[in-house]
N, C-alpha and C. Protein backbone atom coordinates (compact mmCIF):
# COMPACT_ATOMS: atom_id res chain seq x y z
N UNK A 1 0.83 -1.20 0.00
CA UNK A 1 0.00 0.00 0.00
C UNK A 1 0.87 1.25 0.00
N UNK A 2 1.77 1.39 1.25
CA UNK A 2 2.67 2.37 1.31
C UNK A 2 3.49 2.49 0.36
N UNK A 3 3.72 1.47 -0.60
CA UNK A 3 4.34 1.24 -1.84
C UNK A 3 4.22 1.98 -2.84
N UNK A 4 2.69 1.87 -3.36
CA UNK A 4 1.68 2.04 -4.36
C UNK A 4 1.61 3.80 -4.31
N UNK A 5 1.64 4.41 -3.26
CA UNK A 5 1.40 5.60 -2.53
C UNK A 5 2.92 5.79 -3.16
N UNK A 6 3.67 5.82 -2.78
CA UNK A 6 4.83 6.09 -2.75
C UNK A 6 5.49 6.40 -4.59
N UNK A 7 5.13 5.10 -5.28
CA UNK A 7 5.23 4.89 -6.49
C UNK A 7 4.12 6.35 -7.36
N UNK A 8 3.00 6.48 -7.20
CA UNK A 8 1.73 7.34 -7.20
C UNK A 8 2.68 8.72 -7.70
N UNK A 9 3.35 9.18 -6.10
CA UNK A 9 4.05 10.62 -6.05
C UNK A 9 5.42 10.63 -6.99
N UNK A 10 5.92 9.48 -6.71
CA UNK A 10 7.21 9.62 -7.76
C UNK A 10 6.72 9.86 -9.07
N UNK A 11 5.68 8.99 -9.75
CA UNK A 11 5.36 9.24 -11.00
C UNK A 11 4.87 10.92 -11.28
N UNK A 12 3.77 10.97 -10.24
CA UNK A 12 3.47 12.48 -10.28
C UNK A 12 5.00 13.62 -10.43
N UNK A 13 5.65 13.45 -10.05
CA UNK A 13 7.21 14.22 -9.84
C UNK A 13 7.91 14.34 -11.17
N UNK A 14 7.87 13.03 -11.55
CA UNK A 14 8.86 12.65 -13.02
C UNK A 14 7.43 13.47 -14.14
N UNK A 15 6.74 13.10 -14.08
CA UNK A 15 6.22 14.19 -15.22
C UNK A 15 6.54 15.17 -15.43
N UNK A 16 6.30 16.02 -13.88
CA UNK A 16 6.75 17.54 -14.12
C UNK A 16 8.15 17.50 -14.45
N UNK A 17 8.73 16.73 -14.43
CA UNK A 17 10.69 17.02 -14.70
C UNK A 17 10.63 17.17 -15.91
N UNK A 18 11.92 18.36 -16.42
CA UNK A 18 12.33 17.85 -17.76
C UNK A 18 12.98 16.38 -18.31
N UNK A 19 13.18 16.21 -19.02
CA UNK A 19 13.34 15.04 -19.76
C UNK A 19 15.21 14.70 -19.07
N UNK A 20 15.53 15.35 -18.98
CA UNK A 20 17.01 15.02 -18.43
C UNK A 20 17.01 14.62 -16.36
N UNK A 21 16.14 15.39 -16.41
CA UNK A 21 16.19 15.17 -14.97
C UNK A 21 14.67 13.97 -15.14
N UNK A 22 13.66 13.61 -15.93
CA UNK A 22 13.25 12.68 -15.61
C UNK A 22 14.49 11.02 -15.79
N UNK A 23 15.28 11.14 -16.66
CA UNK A 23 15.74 9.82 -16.65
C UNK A 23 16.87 9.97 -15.71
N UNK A 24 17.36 10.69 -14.54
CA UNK A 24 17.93 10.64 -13.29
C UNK A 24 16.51 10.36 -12.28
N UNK A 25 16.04 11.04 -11.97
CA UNK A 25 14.91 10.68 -11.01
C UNK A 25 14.30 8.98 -11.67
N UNK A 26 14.13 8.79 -12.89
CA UNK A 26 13.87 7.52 -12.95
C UNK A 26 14.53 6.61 -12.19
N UNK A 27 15.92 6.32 -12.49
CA UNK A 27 16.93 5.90 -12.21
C UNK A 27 16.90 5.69 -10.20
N UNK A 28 17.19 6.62 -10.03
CA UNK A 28 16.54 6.82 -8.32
C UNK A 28 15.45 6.23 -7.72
N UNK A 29 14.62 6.60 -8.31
CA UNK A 29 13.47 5.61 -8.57
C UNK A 29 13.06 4.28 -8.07
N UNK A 30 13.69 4.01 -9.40
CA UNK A 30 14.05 2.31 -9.44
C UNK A 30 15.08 1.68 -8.36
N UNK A 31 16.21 2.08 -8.28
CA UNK A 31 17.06 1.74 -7.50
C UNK A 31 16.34 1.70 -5.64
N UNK A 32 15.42 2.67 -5.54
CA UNK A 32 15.02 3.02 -4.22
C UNK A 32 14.10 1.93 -4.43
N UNK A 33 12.74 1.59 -5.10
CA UNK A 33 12.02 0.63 -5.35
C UNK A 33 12.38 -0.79 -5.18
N UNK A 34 13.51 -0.75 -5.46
CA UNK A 34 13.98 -2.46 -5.33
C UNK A 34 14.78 -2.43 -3.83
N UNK A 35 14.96 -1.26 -3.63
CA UNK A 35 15.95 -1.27 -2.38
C UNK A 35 14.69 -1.42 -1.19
N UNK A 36 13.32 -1.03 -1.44
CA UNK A 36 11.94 -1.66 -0.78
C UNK A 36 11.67 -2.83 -0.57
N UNK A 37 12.22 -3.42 -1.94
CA UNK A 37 11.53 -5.01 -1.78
C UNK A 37 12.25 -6.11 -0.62
């Protein structure tokens, strides 16, 4: 749940980024996401 929530705001975030700072925040992202599991 806290996951889903969590995932929700990041996506909301990476939209507003430009395109250079979305594929760093992606990156972060992901790395933090698996660092959850």
């Amino acid at each position: 749940m806290a996951e889903a929530i969590a995932f929700d705001i990041a996506t909301e975030l990476i939209i507003k980024l430009s395109s250079q700072e979305k594929s760093a925040t992606n990156n972060l992202v992901k790395v933090w996401l698996e660092e959850l599991k």
